[in-house]
N, C-alpha and C. Protein backbone atom coordinates (compact mmCIF):
# COMPACT_ATOMS: atom_id res chain seq x y z
N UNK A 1 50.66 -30.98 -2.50
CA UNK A 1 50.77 -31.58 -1.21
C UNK A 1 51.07 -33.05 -1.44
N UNK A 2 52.40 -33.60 -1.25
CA UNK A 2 52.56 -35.17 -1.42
C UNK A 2 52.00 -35.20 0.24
N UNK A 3 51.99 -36.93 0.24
CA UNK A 3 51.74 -37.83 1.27
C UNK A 3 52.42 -39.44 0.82
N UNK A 4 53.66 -39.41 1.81
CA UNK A 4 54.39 -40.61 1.76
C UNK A 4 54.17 -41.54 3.54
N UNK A 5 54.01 -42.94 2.40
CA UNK A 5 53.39 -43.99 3.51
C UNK A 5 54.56 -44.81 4.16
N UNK A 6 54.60 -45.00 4.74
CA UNK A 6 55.98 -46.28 5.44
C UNK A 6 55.44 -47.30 4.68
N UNK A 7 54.33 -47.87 4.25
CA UNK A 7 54.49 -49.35 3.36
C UNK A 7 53.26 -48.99 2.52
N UNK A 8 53.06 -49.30 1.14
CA UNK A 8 52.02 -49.12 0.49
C UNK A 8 50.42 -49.94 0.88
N UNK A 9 49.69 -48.75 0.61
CA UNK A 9 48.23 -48.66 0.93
C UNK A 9 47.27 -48.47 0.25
N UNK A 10 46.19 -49.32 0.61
CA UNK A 10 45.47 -49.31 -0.58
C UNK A 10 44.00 -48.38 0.17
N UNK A 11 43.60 -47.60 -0.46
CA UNK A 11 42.50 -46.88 0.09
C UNK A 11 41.18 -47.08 -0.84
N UNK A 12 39.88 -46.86 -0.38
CA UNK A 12 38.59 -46.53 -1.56
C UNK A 12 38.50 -44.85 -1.61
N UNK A 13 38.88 -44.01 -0.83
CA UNK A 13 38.82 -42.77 -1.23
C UNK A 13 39.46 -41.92 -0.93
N UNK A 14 39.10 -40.45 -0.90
CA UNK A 14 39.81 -39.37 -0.29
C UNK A 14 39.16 -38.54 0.77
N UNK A 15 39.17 -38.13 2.30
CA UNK A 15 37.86 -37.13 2.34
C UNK A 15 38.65 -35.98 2.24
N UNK A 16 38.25 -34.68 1.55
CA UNK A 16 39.44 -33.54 1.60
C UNK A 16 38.59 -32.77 2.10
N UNK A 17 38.74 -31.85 3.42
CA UNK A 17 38.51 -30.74 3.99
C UNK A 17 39.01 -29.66 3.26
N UNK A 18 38.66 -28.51 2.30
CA UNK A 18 38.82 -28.01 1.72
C UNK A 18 39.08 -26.64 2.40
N UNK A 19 39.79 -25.62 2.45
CA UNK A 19 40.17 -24.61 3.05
C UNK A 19 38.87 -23.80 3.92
N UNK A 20 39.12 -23.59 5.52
CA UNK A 20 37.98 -23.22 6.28
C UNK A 20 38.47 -22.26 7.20
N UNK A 21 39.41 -21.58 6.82
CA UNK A 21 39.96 -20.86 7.37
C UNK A 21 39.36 -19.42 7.53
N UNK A 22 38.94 -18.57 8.80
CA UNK A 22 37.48 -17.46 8.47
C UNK A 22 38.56 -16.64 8.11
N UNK A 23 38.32 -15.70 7.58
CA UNK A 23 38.84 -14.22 7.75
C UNK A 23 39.38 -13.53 8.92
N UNK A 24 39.24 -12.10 8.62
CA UNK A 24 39.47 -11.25 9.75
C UNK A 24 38.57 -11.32 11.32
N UNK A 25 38.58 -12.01 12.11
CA UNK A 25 37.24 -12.10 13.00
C UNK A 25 37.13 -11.50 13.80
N UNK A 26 38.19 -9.79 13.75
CA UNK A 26 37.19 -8.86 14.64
C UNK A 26 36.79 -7.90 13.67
N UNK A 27 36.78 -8.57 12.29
CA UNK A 27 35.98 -7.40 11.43
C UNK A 27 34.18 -7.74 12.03
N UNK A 28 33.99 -6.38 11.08
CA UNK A 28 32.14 -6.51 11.96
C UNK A 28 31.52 -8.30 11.09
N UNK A 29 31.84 -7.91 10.03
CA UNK A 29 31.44 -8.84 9.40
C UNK A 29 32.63 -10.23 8.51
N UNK A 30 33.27 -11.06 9.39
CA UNK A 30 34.92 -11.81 9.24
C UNK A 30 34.08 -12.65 8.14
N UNK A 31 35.11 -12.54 7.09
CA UNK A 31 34.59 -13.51 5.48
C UNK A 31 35.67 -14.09 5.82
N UNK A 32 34.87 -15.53 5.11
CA UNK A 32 35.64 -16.76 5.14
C UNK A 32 36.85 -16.69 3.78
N UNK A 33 37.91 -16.72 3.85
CA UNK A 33 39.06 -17.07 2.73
C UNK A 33 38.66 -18.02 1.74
N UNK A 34 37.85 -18.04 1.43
CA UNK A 34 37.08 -19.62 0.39
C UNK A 34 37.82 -19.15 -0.75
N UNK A 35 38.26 -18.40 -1.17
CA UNK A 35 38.87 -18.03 -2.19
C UNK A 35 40.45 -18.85 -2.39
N UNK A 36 40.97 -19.09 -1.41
CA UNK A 36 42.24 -20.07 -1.45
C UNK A 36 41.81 -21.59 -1.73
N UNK A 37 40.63 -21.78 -1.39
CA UNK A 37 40.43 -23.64 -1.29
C UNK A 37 40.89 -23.89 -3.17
N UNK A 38 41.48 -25.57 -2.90
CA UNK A 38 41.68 -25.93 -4.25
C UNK A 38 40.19 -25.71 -5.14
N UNK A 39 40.75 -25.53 -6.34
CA UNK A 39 39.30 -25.69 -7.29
C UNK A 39 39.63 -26.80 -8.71
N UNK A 40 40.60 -26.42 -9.82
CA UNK A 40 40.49 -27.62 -10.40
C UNK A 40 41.60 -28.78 -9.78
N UNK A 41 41.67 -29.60 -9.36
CA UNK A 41 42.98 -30.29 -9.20
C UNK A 41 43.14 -31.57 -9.52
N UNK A 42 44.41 -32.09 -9.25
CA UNK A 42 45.25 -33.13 -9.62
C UNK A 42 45.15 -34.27 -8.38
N UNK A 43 44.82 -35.87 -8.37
CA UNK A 43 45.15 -36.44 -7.60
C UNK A 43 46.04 -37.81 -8.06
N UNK A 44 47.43 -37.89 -8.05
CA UNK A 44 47.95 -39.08 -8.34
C UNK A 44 48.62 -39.61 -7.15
N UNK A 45 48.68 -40.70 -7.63
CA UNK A 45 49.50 -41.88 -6.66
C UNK A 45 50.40 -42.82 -7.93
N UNK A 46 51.18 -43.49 -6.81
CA UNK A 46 52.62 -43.89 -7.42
C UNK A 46 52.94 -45.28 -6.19
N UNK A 47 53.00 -46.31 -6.78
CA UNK A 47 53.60 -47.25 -6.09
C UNK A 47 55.04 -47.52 -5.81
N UNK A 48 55.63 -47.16 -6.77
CA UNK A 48 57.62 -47.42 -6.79
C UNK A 48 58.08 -45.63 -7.00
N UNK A 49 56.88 -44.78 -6.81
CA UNK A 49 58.18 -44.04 -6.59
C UNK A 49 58.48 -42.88 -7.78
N UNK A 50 58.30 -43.57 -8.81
CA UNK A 50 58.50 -43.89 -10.12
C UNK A 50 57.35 -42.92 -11.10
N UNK A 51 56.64 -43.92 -11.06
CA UNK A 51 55.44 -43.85 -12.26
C UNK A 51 54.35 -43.41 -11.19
N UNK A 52 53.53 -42.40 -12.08
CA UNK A 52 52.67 -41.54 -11.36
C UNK A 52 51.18 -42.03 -12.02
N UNK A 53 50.41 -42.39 -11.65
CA UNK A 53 48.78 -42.86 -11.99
C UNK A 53 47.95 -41.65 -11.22
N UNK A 54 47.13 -41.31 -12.03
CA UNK A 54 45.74 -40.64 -11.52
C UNK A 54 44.60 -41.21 -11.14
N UNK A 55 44.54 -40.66 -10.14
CA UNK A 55 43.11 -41.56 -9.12
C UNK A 55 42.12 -41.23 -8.78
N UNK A 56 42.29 -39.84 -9.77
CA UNK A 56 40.60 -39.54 -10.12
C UNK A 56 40.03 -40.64 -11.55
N UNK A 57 38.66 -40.01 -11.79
CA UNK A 57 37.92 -40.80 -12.87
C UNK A 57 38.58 -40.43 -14.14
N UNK A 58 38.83 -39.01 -13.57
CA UNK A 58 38.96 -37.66 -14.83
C UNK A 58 40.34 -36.99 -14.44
N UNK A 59 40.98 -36.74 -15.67
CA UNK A 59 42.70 -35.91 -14.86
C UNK A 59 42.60 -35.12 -13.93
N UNK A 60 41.59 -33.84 -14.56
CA UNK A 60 41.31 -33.59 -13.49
C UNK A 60 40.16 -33.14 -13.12
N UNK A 61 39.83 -32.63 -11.53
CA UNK A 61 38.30 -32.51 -11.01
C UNK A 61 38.50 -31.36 -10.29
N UNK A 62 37.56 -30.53 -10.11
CA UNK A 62 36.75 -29.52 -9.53
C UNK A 62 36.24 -29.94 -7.72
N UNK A 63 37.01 -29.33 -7.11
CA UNK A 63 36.66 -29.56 -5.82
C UNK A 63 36.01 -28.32 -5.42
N UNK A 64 34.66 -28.31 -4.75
CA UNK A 64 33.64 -27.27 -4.54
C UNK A 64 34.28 -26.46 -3.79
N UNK A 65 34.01 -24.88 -3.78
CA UNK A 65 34.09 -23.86 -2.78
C UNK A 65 33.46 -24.13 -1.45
N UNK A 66 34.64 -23.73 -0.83
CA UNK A 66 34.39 -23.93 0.99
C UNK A 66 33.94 -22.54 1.31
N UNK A 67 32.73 -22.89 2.10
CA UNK A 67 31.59 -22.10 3.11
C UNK A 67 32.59 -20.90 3.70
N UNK A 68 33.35 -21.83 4.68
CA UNK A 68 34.17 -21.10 5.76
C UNK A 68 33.97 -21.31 7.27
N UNK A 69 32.68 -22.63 7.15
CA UNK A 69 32.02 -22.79 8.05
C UNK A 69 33.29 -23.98 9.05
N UNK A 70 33.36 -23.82 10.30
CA UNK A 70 33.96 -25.02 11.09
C UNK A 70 33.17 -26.04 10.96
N UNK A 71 32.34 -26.45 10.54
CA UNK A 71 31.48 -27.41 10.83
C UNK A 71 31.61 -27.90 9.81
N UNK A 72 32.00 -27.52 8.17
CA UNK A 72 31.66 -28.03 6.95
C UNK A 72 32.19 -29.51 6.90
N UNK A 73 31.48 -30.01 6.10
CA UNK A 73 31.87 -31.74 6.13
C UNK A 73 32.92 -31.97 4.52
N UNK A 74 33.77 -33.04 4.76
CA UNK A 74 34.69 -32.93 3.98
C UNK A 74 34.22 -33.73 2.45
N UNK A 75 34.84 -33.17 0.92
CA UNK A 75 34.48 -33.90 -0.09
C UNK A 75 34.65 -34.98 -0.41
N UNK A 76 34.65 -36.25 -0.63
CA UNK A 76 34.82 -37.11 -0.71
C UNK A 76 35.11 -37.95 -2.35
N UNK A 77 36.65 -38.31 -2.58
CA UNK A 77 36.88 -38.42 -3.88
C UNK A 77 37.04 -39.66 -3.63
N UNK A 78 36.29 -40.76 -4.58
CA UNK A 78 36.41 -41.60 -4.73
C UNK A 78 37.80 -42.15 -5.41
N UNK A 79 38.35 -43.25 -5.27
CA UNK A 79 39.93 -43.38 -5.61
C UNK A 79 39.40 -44.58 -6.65
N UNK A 80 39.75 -44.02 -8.02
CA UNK A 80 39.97 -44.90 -9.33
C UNK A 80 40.43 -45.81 -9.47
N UNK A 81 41.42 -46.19 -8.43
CA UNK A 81 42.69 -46.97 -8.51
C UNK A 81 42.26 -48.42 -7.48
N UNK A 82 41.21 -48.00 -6.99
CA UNK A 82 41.39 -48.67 -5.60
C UNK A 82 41.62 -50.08 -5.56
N UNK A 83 42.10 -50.74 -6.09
CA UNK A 83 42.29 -51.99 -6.01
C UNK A 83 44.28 -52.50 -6.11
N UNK A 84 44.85 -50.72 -6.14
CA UNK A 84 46.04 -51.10 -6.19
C UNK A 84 45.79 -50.08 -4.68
N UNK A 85 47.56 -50.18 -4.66
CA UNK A 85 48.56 -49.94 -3.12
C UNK A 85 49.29 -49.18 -3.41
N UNK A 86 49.72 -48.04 -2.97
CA UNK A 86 50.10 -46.77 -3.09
C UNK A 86 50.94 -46.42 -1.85
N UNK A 87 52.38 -45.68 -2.65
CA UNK A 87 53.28 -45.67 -1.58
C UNK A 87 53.26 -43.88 -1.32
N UNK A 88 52.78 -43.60 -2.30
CA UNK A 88 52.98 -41.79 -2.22
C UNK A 88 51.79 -41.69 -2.74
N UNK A 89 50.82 -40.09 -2.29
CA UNK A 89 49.95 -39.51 -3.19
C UNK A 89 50.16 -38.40 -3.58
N UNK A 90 50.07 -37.55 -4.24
CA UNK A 90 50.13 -35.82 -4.24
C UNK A 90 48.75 -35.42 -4.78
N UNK A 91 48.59 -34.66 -4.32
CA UNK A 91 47.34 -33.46 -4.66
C UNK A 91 47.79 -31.65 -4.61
N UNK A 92 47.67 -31.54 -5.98
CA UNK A 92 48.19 -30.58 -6.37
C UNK A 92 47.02 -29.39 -7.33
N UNK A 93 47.26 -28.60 -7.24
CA UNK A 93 45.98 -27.35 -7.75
C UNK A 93 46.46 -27.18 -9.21
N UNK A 94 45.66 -27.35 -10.35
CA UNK A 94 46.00 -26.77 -11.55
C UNK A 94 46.64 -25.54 -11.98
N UNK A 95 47.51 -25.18 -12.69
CA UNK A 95 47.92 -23.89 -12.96
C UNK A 95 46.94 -23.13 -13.27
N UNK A 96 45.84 -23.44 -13.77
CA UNK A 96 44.72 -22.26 -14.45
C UNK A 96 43.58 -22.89 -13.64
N UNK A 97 43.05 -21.55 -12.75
CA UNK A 97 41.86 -21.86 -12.10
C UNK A 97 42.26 -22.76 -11.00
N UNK A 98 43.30 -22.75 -10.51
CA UNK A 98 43.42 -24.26 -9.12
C UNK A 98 42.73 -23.81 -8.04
N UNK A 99 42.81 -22.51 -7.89
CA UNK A 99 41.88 -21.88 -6.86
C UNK A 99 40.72 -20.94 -6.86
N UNK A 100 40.17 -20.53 -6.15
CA UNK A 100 39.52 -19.82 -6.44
C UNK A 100 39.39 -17.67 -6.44
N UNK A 101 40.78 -18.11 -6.63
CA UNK A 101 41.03 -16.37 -6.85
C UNK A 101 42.25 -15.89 -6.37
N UNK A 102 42.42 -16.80 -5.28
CA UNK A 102 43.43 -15.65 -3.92
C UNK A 102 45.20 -16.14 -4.49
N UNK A 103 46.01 -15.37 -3.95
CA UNK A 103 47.21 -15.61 -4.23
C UNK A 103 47.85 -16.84 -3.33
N UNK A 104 46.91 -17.17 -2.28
CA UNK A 104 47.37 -18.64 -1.73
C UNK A 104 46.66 -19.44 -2.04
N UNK A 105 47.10 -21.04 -1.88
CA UNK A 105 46.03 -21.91 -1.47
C UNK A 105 46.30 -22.66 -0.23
N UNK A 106 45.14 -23.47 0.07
CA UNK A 106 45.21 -24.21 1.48
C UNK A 106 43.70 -25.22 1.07
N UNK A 107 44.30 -26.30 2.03
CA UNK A 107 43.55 -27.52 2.67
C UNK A 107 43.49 -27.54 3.98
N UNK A 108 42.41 -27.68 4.75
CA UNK A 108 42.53 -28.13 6.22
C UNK A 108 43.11 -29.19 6.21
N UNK A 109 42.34 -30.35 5.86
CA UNK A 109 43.02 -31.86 6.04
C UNK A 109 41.99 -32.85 4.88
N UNK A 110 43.10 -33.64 4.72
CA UNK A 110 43.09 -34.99 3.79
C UNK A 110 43.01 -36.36 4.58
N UNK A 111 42.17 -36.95 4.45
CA UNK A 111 41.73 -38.34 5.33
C UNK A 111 42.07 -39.74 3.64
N UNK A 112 42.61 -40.66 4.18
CA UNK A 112 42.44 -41.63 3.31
C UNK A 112 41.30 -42.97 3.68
N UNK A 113 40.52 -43.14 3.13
CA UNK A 113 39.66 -44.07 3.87
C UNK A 113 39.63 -45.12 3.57
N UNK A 114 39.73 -46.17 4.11
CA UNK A 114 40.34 -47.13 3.85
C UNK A 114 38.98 -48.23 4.26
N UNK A 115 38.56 -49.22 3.98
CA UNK A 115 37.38 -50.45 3.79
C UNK A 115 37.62 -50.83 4.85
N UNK A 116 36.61 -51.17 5.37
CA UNK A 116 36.60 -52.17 7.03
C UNK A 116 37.19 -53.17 6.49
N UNK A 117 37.86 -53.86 7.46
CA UNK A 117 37.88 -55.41 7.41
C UNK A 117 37.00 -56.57 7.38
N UNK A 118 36.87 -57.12 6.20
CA UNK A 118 35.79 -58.15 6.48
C UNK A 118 36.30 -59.64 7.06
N UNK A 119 35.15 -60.54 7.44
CA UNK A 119 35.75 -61.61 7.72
C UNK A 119 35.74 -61.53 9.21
N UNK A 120 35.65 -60.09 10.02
CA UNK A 120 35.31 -60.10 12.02
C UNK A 120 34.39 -60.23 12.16
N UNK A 121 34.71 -60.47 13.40
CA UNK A 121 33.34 -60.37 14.06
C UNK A 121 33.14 -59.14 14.85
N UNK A 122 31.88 -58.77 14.37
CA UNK A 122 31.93 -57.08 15.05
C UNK A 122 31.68 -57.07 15.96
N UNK A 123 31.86 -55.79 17.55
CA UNK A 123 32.10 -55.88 18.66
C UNK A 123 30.52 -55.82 19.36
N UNK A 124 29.64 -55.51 18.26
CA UNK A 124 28.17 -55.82 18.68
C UNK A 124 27.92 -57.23 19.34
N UNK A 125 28.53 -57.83 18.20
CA UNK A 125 28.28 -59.24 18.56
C UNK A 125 28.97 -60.33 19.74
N UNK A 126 29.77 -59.29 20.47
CA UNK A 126 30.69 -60.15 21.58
C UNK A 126 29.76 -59.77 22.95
N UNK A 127 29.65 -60.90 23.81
CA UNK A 127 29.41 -60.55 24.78
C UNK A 127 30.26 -60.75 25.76
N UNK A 128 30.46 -60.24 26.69
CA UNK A 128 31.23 -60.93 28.33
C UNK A 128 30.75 -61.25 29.06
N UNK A 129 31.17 -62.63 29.77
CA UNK A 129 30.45 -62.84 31.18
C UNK A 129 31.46 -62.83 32.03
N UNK A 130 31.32 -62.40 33.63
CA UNK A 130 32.21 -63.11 34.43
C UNK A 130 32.86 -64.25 34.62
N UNK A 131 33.57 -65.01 34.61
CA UNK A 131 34.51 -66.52 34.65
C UNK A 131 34.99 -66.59 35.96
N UNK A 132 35.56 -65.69 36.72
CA UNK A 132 36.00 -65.70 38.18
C UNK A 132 35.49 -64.85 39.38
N UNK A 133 35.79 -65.15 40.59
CA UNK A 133 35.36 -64.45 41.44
C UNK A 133 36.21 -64.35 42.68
N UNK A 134 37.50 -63.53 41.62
CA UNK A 134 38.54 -63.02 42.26
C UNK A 134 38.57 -61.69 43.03
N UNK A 135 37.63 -61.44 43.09
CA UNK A 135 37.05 -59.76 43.00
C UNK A 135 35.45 -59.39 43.88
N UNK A 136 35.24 -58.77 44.78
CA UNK A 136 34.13 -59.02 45.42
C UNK A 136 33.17 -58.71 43.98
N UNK A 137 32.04 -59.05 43.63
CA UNK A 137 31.39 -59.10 42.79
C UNK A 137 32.10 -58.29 41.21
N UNK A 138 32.94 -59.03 40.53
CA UNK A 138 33.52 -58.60 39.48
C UNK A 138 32.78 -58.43 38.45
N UNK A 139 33.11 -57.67 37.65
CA UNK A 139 32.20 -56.79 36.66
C UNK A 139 32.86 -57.91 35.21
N UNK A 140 31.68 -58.34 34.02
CA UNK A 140 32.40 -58.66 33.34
C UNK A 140 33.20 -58.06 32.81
N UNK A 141 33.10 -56.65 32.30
CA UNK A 141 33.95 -55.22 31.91
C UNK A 141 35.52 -55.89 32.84
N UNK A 142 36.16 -56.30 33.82
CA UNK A 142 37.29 -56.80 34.04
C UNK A 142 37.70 -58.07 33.01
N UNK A 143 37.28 -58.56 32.01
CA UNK A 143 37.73 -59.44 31.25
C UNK A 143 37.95 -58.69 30.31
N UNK A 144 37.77 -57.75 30.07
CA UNK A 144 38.10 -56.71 28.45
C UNK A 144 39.38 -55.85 29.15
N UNK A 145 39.10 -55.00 30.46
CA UNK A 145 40.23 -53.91 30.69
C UNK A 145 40.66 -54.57 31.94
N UNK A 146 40.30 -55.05 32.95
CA UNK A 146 41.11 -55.51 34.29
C UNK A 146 39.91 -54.55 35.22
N UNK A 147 38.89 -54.28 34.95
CA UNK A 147 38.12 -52.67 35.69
C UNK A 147 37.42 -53.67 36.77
N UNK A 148 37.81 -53.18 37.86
CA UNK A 148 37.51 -53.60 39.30
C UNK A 148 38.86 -54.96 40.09
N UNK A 149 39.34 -55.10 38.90
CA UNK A 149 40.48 -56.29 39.69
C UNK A 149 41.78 -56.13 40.52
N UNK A 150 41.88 -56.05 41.48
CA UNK A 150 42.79 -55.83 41.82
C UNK A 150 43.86 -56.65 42.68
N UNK A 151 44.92 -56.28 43.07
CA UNK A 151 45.88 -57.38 43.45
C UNK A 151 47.15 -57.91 42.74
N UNK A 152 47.92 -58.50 43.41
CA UNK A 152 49.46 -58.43 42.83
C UNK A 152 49.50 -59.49 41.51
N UNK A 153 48.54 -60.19 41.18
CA UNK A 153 48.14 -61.04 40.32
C UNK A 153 47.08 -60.54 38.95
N UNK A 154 46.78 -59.30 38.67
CA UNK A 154 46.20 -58.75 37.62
C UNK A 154 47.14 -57.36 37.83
N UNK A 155 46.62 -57.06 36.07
CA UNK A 155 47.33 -56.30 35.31
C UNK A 155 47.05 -54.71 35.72
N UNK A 156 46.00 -54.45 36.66
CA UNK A 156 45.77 -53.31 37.09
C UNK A 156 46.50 -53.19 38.24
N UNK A 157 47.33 -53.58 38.76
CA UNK A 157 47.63 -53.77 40.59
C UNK A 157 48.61 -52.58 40.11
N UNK A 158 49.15 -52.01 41.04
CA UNK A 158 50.16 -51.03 41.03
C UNK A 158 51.66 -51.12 40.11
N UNK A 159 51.76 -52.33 40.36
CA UNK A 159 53.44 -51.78 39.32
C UNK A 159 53.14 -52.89 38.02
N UNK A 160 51.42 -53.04 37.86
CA UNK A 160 51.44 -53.97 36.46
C UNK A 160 50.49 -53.00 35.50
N UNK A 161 50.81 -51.56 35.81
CA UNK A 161 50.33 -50.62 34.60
C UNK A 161 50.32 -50.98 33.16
N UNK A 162 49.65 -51.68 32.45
CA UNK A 162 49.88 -52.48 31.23
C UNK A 162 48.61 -52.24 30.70
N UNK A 163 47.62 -52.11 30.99
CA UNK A 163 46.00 -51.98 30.64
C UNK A 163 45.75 -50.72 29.90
């Protein structure tokens, strides 16, 4: 499975949802396909394209058997690399053992997670007050979205749909 970025990115990990796909579900008893999820695999990234780096610790790693459950929470691979920027990734299943038995494989979904921004100010810390009283008793909530303002002079009025 590649993944190509419009501009290179730098991530701290991976979360991979590992195959959760149930079975038959009007059998009496529908088994989950856990048998397709990856098992040993490959994770590289590539900045130019070019040259391929591995961004595991280890070539390669063992991603656990999936439940089958909807609810299961995804694995989380830490990225080796993380201090570079990455224009492509691929994740790919080993020839021996990539899965766990079945003649397919599958992933639900791959998340890249990427570090907050430091240096904000977080939205805990903002408050609003009212400033005007354009508005029969205006809500500060109208200084963030326009909510209660109305009139040909704010951004909520009829043909200033912009909010």
């Amino acid at each position: 499975m590649r993944f190509d970025f419009a501009v290179p990115v730098k991530f701290s990990a991976l979360a991979i949802w590992n195959h959760n796909q149930m079975g038959n579900a009007e059998a009496a008893n529908p088994e989950p396909l856990a048998d397709r999820c990856f098992r040993r695999t490959h994770i590289y990234g590539t900045s130019d394209g070019v040259h391929w780096t591995p961004l595991t610790s280890t070539p390669v790693i063992t991603l656990p058997r999936t439940t089958g459950s909807p609810k299961e929470l995804p694995f989380v691979v830490p990225n080796a690399q993380v201090t570079s920027a990455f224009k492509s990734v691929v994740i790919a299943a080993d020839q021996v053992d990539g899965n766990y038995g079945a003649g397919f494989y599958g992933l639900s979904a791959v998340r890249f997670l990427v570090d907050p921004l430091t240096g904000v100010v977080p939205s805990s810390e903002v408050s609003v007050v009212a400033s005007a009283c354009d508005a029969p008793q205006p809500s500060p909530r109208h200084l963030v979205d326009g909510a209660g303002m109305f009139g040909v002079y704010h951004d909520n009025a009829h043909f200033g749909d912009t909010m």
